[in-house]
N, C-alpha and C. Protein backbone atom coordinates (compact mmCIF):
# COMPACT_ATOMS: atom_id res chain seq x y z
N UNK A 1 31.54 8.02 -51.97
CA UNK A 1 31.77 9.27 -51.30
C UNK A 1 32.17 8.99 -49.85
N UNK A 2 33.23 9.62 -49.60
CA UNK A 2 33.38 9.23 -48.04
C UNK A 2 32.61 10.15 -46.73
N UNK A 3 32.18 9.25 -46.23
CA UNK A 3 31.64 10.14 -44.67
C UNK A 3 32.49 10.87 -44.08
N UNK A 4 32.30 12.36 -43.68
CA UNK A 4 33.05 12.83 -43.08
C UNK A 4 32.39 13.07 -41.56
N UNK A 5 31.40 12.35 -41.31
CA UNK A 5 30.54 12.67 -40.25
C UNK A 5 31.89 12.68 -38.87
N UNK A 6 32.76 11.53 -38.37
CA UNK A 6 33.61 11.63 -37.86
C UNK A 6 35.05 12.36 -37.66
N UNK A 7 34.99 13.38 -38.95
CA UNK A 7 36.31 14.11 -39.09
C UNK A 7 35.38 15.47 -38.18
N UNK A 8 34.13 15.89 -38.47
CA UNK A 8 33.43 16.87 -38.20
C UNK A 8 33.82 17.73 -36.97
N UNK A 9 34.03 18.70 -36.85
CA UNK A 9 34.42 19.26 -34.76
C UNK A 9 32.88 19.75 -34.85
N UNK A 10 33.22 18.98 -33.16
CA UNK A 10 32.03 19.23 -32.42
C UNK A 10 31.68 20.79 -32.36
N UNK A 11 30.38 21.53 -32.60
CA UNK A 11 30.28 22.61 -32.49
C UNK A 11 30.14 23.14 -30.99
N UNK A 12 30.91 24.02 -30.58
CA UNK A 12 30.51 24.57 -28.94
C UNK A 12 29.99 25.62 -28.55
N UNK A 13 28.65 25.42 -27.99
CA UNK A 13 27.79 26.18 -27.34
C UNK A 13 27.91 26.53 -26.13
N UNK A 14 27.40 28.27 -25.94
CA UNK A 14 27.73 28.86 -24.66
C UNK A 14 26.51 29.02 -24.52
N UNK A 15 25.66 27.86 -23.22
CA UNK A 15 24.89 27.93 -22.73
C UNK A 15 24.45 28.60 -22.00
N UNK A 16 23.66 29.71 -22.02
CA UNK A 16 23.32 30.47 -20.57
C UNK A 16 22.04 30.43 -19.87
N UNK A 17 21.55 30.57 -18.84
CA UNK A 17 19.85 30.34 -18.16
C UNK A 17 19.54 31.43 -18.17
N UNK A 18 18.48 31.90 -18.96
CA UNK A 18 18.43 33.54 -18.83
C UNK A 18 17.20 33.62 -17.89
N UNK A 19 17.40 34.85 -17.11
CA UNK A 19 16.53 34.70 -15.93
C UNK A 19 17.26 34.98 -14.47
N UNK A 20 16.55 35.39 -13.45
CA UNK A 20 17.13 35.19 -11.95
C UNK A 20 16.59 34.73 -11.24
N UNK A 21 15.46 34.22 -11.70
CA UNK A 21 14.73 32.74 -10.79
C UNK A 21 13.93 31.72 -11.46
N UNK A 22 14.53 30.74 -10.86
CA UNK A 22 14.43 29.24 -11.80
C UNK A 22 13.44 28.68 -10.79
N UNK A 23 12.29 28.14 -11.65
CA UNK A 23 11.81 26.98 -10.80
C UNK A 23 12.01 25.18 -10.81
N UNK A 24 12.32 24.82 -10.12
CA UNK A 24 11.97 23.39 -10.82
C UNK A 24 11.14 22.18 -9.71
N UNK A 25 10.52 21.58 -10.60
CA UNK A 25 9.27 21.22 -10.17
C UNK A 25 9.83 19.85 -10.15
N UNK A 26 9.84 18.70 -8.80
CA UNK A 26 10.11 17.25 -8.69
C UNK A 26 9.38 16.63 -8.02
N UNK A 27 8.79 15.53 -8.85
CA UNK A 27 7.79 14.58 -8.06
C UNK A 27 8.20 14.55 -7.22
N UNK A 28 9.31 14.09 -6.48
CA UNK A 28 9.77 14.34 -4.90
C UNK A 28 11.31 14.19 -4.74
N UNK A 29 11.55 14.29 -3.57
CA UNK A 29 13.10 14.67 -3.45
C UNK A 29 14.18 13.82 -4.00
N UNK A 30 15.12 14.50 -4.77
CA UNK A 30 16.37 13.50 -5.01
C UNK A 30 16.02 13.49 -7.10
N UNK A 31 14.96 13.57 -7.17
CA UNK A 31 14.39 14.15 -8.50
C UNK A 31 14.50 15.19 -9.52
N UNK A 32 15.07 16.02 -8.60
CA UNK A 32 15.99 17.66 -8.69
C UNK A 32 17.37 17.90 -8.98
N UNK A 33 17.82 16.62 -8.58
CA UNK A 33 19.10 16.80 -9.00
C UNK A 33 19.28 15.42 -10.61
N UNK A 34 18.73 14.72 -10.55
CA UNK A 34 18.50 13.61 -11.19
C UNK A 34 18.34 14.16 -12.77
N UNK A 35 16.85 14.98 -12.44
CA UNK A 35 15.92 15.60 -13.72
C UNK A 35 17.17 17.04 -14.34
N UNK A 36 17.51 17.36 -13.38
CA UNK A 36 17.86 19.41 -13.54
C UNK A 36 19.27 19.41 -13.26
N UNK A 37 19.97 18.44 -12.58
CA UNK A 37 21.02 18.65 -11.18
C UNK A 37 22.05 19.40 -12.73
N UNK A 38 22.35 19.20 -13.82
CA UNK A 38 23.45 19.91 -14.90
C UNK A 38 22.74 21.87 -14.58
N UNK A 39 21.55 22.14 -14.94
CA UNK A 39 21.17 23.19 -15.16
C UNK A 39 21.28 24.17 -13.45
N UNK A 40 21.03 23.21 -12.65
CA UNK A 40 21.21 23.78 -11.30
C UNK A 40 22.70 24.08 -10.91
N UNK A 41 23.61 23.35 -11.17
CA UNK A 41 25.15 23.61 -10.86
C UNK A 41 25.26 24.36 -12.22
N UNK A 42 25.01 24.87 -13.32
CA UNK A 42 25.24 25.62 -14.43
C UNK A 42 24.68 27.11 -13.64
N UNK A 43 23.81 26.80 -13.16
CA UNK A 43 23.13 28.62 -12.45
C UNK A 43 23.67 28.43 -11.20
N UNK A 44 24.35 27.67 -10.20
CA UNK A 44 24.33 27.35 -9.00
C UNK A 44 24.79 29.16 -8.37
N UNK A 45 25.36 29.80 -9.11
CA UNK A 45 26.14 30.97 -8.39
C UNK A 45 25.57 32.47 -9.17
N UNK A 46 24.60 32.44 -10.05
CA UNK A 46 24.34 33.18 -10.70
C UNK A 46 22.38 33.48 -10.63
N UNK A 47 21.83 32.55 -10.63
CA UNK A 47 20.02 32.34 -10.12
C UNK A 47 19.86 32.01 -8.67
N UNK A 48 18.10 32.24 -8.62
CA UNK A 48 18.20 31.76 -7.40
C UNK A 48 16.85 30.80 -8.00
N UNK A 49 17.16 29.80 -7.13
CA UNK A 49 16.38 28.41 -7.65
C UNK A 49 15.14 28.31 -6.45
N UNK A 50 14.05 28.18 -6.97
CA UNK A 50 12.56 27.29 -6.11
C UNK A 50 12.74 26.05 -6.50
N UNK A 51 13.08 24.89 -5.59
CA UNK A 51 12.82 23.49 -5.91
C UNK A 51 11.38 23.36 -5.05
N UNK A 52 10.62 22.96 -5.97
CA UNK A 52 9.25 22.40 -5.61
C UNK A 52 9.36 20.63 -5.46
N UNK A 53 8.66 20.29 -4.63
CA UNK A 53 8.64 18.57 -4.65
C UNK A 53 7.01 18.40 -3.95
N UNK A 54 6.28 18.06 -5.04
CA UNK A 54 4.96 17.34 -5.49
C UNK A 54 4.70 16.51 -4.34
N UNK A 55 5.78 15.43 -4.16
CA UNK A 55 4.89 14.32 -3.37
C UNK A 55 6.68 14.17 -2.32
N UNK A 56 6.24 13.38 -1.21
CA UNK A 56 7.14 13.35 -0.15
C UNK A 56 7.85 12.21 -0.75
N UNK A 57 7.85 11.45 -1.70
CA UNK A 57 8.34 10.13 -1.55
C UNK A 57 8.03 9.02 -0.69
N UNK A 58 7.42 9.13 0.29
CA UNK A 58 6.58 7.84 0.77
C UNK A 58 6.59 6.56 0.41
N UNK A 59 6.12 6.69 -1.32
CA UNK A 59 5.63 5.11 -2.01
C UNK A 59 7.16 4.84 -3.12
N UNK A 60 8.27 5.14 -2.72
CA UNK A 60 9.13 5.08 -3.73
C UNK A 60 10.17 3.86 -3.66
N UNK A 61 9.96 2.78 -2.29
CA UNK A 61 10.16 1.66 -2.35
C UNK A 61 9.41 0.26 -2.49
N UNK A 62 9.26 -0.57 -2.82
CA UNK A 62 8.90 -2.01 -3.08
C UNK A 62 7.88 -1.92 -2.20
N UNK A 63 8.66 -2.25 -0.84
CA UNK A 63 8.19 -2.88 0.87
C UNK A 63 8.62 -0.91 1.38
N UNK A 64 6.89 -0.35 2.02
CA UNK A 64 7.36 0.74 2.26
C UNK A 64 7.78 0.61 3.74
N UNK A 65 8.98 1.52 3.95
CA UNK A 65 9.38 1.94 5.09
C UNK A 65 8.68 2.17 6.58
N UNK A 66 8.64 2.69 7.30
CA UNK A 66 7.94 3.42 8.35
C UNK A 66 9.17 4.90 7.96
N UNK A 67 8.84 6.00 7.85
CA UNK A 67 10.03 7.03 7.95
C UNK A 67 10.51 7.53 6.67
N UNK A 68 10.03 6.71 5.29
CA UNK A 68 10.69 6.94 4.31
C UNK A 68 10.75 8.33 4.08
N UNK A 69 9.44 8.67 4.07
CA UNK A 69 9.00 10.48 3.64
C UNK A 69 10.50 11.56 4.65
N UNK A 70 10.33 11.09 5.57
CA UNK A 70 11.33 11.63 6.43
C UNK A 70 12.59 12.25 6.34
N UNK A 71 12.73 10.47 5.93
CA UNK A 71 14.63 10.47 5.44
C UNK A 71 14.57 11.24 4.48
N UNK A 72 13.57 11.29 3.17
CA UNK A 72 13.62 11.57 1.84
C UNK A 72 13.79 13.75 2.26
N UNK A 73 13.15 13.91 3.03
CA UNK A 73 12.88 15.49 2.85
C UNK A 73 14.34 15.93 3.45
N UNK A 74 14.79 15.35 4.92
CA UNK A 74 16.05 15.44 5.37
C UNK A 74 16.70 15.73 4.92
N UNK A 75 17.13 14.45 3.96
CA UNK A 75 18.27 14.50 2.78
C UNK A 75 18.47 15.62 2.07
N UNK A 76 17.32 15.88 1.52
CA UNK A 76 16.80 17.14 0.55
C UNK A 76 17.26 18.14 1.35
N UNK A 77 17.11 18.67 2.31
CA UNK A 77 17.57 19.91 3.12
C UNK A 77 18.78 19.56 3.74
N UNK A 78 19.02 18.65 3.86
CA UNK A 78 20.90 18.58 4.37
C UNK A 78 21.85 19.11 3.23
N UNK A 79 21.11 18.39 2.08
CA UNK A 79 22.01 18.77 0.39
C UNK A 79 21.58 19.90 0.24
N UNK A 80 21.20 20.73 0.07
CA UNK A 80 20.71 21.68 -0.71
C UNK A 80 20.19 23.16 0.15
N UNK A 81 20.18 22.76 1.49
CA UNK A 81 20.13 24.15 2.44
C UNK A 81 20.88 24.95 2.85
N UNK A 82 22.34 24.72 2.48
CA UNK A 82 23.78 24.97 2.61
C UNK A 82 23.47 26.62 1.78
N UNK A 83 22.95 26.14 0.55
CA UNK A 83 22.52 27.36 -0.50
C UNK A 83 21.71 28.49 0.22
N UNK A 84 22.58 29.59 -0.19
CA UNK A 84 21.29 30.64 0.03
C UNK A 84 20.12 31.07 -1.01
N UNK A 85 21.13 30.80 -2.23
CA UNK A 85 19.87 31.07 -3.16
C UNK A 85 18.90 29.48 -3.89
N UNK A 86 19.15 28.93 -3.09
CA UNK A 86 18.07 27.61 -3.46
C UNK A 86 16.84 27.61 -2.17
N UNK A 87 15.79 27.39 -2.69
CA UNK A 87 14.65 27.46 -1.59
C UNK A 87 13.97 26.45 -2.16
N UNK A 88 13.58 25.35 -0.68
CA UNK A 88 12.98 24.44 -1.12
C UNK A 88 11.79 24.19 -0.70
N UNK A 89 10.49 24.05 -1.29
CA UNK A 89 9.16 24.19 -1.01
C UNK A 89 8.97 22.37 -0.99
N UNK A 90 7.87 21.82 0.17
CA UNK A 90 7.46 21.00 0.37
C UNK A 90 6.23 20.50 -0.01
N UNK A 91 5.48 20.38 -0.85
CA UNK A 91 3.96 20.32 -0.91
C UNK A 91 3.19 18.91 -0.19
């Protein structure tokens, strides 16, 4: 019998986020886009997003920094504060 697994068309789904506020929850910054970043540019113009981040990043190199936490939250609000409907909580 021959496989037709490869002749098959891909079936296409119209994904939508139902909802007008998304949370998403990241051990710490840079995690958000990593874990979510498809579902966040999929709602980017349509939800409004809470990014939560758990921990500052601190311990996320080998040999830690002096400043790491710093750079790490910076970053996070240089990328992502541009947005009006993204709000980013620090814990």
């Amino acid at each position: 019998m021959k496989n037709n697994y490869f002749n098959m068309q891909q079936p296409k789904y119209k994904i939508s986020i139902p909802g007008s506020r998304i949370m998403v929850i990241a051990p710490h910054p840079d995690d958000e886009v990593i874990g979510c970043g498809g579902t966040i540019l999929k709602g980017l113009n349509q939800q409004v997003f809470d990014i939560v981040y758990i921990t500052n990043g601190e311990k996320g190199f080998v040999s830690e920094h002096a400043g790491t936490a710093e750079i790490r939250i910076q970053e996070a609000v240089n990328n992502l504060n541009s947005y009006n409907n993204i709000h980013l909580h620090f814990i």
